[in-house]
PDB file of N, CA and C in Angstrom:
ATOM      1  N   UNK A   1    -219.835 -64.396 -74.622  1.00  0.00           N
ATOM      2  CA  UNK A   1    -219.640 -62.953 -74.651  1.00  0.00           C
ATOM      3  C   UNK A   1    -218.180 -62.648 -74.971  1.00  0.00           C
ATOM      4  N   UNK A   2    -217.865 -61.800 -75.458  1.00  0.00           N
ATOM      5  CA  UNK A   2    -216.667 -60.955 -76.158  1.00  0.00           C
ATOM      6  C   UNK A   2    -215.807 -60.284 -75.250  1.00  0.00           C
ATOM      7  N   UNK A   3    -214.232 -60.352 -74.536  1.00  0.00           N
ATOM      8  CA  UNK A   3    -213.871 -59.821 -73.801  1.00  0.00           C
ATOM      9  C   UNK A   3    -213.623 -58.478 -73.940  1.00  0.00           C
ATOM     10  N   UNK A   4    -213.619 -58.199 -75.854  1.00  0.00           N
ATOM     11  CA  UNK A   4    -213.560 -56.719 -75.813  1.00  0.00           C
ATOM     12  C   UNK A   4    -214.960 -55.989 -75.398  1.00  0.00           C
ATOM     13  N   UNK A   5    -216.381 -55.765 -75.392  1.00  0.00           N
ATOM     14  CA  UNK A   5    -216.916 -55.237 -75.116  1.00  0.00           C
ATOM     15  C   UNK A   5    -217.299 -55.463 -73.694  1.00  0.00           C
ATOM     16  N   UNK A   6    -216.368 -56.458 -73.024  1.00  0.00           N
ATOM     17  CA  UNK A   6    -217.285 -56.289 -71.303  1.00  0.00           C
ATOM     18  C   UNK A   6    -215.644 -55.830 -70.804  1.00  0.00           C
ATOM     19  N   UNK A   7    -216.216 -54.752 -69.876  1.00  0.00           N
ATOM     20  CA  UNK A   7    -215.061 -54.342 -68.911  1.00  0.00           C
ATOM     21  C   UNK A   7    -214.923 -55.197 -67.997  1.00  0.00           C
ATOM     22  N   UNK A   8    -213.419 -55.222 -67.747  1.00  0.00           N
ATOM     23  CA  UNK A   8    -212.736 -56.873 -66.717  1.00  0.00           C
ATOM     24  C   UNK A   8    -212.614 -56.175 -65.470  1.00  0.00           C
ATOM     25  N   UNK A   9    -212.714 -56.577 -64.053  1.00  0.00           N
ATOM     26  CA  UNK A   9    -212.211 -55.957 -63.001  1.00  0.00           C
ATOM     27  C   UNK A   9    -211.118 -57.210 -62.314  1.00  0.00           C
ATOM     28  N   UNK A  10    -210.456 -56.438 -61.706  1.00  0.00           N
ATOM     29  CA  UNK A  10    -209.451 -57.250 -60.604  1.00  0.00           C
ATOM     30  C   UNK A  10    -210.816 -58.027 -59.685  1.00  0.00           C
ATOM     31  N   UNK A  11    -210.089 -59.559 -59.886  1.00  0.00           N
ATOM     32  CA  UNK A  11    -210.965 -60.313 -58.609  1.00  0.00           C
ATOM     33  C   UNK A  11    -212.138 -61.372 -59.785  1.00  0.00           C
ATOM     34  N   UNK A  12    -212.681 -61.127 -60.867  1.00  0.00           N
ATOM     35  CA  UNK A  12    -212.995 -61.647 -61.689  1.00  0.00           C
ATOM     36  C   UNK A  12    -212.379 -62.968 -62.111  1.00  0.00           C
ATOM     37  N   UNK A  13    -212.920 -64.103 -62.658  1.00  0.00           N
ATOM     38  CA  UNK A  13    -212.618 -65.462 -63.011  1.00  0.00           C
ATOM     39  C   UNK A  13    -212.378 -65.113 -64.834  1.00  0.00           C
ATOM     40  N   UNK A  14    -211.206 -65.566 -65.222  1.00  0.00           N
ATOM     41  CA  UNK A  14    -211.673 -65.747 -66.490  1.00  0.00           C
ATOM     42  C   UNK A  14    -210.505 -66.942 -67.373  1.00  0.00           C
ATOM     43  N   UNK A  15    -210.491 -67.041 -68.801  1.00  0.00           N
ATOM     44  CA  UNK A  15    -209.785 -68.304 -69.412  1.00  0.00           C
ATOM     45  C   UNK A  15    -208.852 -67.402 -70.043  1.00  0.00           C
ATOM     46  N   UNK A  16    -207.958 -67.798 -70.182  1.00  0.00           N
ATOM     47  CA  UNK A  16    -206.670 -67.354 -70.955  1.00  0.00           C
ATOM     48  C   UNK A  16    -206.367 -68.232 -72.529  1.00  0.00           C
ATOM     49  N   UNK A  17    -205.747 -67.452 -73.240  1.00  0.00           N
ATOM     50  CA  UNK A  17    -205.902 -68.358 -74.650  1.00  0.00           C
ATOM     51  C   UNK A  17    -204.997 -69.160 -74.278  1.00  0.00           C
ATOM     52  N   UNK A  18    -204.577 -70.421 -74.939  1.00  0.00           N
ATOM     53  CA  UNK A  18    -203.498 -71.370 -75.073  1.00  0.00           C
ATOM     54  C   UNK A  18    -202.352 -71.102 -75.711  1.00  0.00           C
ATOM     55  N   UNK A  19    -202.606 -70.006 -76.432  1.00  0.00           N
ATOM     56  CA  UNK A  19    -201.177 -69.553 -77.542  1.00  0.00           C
ATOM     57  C   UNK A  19    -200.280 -68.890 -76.726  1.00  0.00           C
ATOM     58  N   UNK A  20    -201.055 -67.999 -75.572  1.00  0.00           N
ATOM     59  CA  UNK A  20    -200.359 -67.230 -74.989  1.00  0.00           C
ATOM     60  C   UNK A  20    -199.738 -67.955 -73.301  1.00  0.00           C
ATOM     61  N   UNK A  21    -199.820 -68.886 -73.253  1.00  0.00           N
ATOM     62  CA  UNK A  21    -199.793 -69.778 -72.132  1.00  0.00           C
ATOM     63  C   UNK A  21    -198.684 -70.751 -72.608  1.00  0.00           C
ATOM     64  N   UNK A  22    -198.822 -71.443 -73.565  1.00  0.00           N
ATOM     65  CA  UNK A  22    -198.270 -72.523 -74.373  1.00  0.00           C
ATOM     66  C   UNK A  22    -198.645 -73.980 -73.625  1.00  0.00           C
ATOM     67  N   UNK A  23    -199.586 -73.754 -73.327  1.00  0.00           N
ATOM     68  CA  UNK A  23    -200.664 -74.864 -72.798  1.00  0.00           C
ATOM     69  C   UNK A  23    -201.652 -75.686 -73.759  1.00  0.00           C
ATOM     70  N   UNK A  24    -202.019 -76.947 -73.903  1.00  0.00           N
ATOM     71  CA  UNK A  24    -203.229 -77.107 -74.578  1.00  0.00           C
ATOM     72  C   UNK A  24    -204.449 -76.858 -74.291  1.00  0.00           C
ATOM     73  N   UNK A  25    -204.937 -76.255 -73.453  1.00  0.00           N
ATOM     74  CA  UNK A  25    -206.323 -76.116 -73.078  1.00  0.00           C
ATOM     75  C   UNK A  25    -206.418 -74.465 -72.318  1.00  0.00           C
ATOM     76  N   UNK A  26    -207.418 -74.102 -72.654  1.00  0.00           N
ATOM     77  CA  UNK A  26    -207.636 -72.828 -71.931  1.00  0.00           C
ATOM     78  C   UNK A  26    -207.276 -72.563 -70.151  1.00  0.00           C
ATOM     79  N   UNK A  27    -206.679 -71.987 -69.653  1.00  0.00           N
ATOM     80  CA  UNK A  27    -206.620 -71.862 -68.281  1.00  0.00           C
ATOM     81  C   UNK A  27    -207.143 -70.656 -67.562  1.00  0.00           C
ATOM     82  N   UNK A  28    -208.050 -71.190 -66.588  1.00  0.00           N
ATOM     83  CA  UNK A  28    -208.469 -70.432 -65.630  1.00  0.00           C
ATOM     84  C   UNK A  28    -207.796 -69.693 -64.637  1.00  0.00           C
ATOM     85  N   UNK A  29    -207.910 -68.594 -64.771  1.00  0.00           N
ATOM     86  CA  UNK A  29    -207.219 -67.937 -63.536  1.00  0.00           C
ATOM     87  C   UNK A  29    -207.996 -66.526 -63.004  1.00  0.00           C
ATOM     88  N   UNK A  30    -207.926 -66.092 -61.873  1.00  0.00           N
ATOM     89  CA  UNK A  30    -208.444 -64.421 -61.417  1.00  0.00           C
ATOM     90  C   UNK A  30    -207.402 -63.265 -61.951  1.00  0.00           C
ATOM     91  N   UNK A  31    -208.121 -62.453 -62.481  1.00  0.00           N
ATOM     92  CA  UNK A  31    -207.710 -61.106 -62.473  1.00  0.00           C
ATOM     93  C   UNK A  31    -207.029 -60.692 -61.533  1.00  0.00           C
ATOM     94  N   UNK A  32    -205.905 -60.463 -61.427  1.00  0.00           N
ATOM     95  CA  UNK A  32    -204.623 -59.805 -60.373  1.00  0.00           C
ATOM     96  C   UNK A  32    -204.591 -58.265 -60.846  1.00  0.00           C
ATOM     97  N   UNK A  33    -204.417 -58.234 -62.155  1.00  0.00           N
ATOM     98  CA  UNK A  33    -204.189 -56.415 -62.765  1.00  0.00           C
ATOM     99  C   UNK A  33    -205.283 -56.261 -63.678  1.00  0.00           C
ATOM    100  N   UNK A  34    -205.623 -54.928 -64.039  1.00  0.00           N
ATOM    101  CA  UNK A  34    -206.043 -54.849 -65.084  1.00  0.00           C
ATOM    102  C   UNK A  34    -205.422 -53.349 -65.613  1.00  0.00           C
ATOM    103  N   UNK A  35    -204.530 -53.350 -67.164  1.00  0.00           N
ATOM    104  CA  UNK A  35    -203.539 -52.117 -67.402  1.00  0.00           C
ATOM    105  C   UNK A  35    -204.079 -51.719 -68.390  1.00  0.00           C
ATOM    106  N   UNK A  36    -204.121 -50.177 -68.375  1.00  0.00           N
ATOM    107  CA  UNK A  36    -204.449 -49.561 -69.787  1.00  0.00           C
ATOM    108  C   UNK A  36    -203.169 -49.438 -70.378  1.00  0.00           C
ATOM    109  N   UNK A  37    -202.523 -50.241 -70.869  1.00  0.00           N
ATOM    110  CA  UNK A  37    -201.011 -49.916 -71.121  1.00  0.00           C
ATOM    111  C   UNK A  37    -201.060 -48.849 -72.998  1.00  0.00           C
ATOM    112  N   UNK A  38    -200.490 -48.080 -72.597  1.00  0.00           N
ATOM    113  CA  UNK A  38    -200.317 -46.810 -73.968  1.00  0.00           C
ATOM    114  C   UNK A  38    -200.221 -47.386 -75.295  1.00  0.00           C
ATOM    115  N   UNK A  39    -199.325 -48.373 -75.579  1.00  0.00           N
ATOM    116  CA  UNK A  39    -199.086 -49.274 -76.628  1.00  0.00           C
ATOM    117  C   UNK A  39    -199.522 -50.343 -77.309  1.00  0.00           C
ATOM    118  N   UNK A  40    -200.230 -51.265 -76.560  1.00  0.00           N
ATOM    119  CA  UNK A  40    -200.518 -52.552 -76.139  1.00  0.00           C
ATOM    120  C   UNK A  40    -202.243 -52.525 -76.313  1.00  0.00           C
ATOM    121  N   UNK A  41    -202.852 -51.226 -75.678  1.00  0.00           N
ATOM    122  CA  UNK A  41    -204.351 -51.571 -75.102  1.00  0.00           C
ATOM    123  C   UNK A  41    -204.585 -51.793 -73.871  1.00  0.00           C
ATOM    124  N   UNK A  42    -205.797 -52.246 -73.369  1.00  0.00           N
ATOM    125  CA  UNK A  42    -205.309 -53.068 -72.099  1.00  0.00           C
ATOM    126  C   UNK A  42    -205.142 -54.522 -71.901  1.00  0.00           C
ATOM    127  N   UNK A  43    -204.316 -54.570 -70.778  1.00  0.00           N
ATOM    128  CA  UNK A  43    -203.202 -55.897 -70.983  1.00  0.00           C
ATOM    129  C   UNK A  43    -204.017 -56.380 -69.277  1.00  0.00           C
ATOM    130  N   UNK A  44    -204.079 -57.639 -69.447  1.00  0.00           N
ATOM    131  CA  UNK A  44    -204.605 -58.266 -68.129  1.00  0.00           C
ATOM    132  C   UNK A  44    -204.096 -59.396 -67.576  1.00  0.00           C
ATOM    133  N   UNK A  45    -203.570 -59.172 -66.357  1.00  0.00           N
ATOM    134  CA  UNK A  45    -202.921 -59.979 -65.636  1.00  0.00           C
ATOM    135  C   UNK A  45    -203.519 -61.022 -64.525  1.00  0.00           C
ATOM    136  N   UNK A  46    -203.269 -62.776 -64.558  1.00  0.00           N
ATOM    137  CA  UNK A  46    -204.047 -63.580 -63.836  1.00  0.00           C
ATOM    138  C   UNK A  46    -203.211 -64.395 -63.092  1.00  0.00           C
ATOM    139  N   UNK A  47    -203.538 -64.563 -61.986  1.00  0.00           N
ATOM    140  CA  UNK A  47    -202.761 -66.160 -61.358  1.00  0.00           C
ATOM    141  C   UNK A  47    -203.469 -67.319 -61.470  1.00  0.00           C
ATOM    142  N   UNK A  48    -203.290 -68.307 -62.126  1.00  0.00           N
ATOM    143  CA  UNK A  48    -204.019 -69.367 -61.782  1.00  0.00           C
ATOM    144  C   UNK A  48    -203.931 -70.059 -60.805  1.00  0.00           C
ATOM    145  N   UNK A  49    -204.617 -71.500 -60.744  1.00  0.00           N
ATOM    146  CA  UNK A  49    -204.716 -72.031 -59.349  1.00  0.00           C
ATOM    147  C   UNK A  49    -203.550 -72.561 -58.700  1.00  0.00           C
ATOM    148  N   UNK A  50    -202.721 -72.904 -59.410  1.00  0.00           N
ATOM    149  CA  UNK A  50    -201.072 -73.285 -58.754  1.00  0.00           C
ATOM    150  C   UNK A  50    -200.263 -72.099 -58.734  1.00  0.00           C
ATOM    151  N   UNK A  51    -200.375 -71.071 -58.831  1.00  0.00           N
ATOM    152  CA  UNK A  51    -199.653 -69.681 -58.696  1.00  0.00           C
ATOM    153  C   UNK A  51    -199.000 -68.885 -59.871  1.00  0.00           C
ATOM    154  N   UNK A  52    -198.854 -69.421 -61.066  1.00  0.00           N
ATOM    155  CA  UNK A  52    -198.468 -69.200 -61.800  1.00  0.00           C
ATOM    156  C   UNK A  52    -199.360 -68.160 -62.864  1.00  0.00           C
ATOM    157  N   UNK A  53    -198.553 -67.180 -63.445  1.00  0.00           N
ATOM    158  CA  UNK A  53    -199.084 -65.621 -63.510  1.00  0.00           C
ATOM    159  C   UNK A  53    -198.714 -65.482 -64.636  1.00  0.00           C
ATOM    160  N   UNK A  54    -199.733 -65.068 -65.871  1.00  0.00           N
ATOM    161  CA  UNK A  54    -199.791 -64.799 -67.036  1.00  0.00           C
ATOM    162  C   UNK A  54    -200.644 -63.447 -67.527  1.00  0.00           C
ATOM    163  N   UNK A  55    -200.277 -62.776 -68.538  1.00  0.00           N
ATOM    164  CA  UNK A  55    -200.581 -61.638 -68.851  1.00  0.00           C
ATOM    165  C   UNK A  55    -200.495 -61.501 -70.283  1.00  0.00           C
ATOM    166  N   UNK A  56    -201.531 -60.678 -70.704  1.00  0.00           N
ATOM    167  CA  UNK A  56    -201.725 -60.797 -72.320  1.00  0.00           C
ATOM    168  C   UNK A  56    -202.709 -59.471 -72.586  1.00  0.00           C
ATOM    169  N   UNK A  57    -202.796 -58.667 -73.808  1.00  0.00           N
ATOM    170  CA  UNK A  57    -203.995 -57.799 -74.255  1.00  0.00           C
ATOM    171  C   UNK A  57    -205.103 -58.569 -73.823  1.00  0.00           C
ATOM    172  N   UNK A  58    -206.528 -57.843 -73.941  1.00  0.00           N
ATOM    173  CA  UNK A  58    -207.743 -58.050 -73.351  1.00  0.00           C
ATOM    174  C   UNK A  58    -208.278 -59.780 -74.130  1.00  0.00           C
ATOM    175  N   UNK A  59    -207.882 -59.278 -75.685  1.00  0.00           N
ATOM    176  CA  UNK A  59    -208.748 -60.155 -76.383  1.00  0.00           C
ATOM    177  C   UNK A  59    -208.084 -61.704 -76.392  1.00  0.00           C
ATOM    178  N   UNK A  60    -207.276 -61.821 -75.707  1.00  0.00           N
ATOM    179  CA  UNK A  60    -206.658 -62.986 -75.463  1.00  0.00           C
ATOM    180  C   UNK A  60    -207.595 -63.530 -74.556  1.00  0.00           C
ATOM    181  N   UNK A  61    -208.491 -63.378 -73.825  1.00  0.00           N
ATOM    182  CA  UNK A  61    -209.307 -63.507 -72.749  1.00  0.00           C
ATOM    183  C   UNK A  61    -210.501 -63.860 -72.731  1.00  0.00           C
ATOM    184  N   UNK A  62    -211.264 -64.972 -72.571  1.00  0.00           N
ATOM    185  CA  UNK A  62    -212.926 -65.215 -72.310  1.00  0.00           C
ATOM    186  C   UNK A  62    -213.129 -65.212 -71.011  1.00  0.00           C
ATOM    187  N   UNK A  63    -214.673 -65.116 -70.639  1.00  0.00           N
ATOM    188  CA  UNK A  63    -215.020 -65.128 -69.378  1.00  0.00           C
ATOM    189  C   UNK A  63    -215.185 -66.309 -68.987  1.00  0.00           C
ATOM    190  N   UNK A  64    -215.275 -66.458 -67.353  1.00  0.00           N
ATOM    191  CA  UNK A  64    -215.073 -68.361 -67.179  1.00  0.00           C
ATOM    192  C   UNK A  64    -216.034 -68.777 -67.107  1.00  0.00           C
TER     193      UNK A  64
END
């Protein structure tokens, strides 16, 4: 499924791209924010499992 047509909520599991991480592999993390930011779209914010907190537009995003 497509992260642009499903609405994300805070508390949700999902994968983050690798480009935007600078990771090789997709990373899992929960929904911490979710922003309608004016410029951007909305931008969604995650912690993954060691604490570390990444944020990107929607479509950077699959479900986990």
């Amino acid at each position: 499924m497509n992260m642009k047509t499903q609405k994300i909520k805070e508390g949700e599991i999902v994968k983050i791209d690798p480009t935007v991480t600078g990771e090789n592999e997709w990373i899992e993390g929960v929904v911490i924010d979710v922003e309608n930011n004016p410029f951007r779209g909305v931008v969604i914010s995650i912690k993954d499992k060691i604490g570390r907190i990444f944020w990107a537009e929607k479509n950077n995003f699959l479900p986990a």
